[in-house]
N, C-alpha and C. Protein backbone atom coordinates (compact mmCIF):
# COMPACT_ATOMS: atom_id res chain seq x y z
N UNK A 1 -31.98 13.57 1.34
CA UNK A 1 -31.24 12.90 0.27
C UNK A 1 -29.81 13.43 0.17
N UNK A 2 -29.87 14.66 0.33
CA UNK A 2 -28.55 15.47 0.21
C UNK A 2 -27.30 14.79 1.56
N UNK A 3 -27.89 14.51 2.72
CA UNK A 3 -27.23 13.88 3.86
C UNK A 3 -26.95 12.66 3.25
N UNK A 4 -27.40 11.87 2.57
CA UNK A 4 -27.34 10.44 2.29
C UNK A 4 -25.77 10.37 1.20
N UNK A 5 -25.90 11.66 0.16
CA UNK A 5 -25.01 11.67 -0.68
C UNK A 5 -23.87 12.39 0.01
N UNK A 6 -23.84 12.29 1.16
CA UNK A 6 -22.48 13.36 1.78
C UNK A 6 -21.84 12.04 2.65
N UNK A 7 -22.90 11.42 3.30
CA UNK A 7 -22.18 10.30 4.40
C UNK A 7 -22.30 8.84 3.52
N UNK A 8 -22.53 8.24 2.33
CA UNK A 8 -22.89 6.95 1.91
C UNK A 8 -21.02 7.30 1.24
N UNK A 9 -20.69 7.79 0.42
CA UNK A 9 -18.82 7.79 0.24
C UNK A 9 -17.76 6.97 1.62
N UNK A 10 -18.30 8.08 2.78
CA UNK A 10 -17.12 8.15 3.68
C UNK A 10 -17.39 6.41 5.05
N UNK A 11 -18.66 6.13 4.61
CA UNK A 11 -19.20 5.06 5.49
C UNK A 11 -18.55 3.66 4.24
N UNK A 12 -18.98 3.40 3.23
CA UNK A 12 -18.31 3.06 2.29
C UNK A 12 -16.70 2.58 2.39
N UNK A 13 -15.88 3.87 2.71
CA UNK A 13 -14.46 3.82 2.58
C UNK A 13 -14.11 3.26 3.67
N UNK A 14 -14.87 3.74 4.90
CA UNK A 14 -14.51 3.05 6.29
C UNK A 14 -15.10 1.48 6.23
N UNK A 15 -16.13 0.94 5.78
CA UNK A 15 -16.12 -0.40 5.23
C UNK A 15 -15.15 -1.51 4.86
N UNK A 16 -14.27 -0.55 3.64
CA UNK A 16 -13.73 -0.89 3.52
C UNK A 16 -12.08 -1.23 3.94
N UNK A 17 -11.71 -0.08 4.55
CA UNK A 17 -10.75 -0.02 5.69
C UNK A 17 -11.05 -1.21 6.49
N UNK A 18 -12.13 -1.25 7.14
CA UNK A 18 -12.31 -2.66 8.27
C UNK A 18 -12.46 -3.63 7.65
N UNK A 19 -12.84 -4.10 6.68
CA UNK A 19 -12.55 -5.20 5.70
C UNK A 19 -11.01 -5.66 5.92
N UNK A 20 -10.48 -4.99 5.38
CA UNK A 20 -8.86 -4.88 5.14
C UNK A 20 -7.75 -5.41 6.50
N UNK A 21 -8.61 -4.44 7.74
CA UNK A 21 -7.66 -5.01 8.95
C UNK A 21 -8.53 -6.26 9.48
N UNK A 22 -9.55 -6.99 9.52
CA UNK A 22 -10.03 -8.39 9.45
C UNK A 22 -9.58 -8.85 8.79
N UNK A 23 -9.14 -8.67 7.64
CA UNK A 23 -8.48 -10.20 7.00
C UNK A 23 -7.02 -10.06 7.09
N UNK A 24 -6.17 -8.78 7.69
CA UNK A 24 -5.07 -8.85 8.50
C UNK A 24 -5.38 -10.12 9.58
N UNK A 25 -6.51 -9.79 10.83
CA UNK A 25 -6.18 -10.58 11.63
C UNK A 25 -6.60 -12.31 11.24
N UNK A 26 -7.53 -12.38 10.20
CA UNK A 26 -7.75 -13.75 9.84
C UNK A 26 -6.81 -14.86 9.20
N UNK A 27 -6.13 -14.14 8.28
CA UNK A 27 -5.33 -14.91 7.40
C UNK A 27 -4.16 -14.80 8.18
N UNK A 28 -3.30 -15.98 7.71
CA UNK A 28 -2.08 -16.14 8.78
C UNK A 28 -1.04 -15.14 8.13
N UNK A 29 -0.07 -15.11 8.10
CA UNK A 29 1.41 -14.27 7.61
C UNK A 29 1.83 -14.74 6.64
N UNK A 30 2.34 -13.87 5.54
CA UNK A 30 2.88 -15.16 4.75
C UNK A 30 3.86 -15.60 5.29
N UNK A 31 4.54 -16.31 4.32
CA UNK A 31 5.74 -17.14 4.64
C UNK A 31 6.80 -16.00 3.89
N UNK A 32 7.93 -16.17 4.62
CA UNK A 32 8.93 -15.19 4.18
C UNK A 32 9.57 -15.34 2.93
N UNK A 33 9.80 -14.35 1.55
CA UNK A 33 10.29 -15.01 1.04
C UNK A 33 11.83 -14.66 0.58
N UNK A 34 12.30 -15.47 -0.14
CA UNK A 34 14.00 -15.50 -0.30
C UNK A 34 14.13 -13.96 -0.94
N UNK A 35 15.47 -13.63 -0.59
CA UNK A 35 16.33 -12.25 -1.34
C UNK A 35 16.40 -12.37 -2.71
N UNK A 36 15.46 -11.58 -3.46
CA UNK A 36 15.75 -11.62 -4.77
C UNK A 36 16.80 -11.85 -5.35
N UNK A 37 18.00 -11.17 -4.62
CA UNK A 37 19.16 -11.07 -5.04
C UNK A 37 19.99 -11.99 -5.38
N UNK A 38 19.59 -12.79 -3.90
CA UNK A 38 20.26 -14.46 -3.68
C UNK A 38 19.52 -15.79 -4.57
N UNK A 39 18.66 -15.03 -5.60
CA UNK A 39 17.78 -16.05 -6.24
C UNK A 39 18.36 -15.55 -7.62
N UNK A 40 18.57 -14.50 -7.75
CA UNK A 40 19.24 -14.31 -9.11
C UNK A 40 20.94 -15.34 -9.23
N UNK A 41 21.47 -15.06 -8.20
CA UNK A 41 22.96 -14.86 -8.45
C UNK A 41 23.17 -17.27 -8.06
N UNK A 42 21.99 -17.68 -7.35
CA UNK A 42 22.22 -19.12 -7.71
C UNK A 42 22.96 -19.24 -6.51
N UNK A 43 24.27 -20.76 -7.58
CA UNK A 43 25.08 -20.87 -6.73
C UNK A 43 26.63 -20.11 -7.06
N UNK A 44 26.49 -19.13 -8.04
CA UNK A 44 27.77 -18.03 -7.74
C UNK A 44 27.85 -17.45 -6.74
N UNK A 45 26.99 -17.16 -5.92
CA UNK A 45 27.21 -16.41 -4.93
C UNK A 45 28.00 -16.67 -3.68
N UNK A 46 28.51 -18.36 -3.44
CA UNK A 46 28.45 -18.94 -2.56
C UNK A 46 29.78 -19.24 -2.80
């Protein structure tokens, strides 16, 4: 039991790690988005 409570945490975390880089490779990229900056300032900036 004592083995179970030492490796069920670290098997767990690595779970979840590979979770994480699969739906890296599943889901596409987002889409890029605009410069905050250039979304504040409009068309003054221009």
């Amino acid at each position: 039991m004592a083995v179970l409570a030492v490796l069920i945490p670290p098997l767990m975390l690595g779970v979840i790690l590979m979770l994480g880089r699969y739906e890296d490779f599943v889901l596409p990229p987002a889409p890029p988005e605009a410069d905050p900056s250039e979304a504040r300032l409009g068309s003054l900036g221009r």
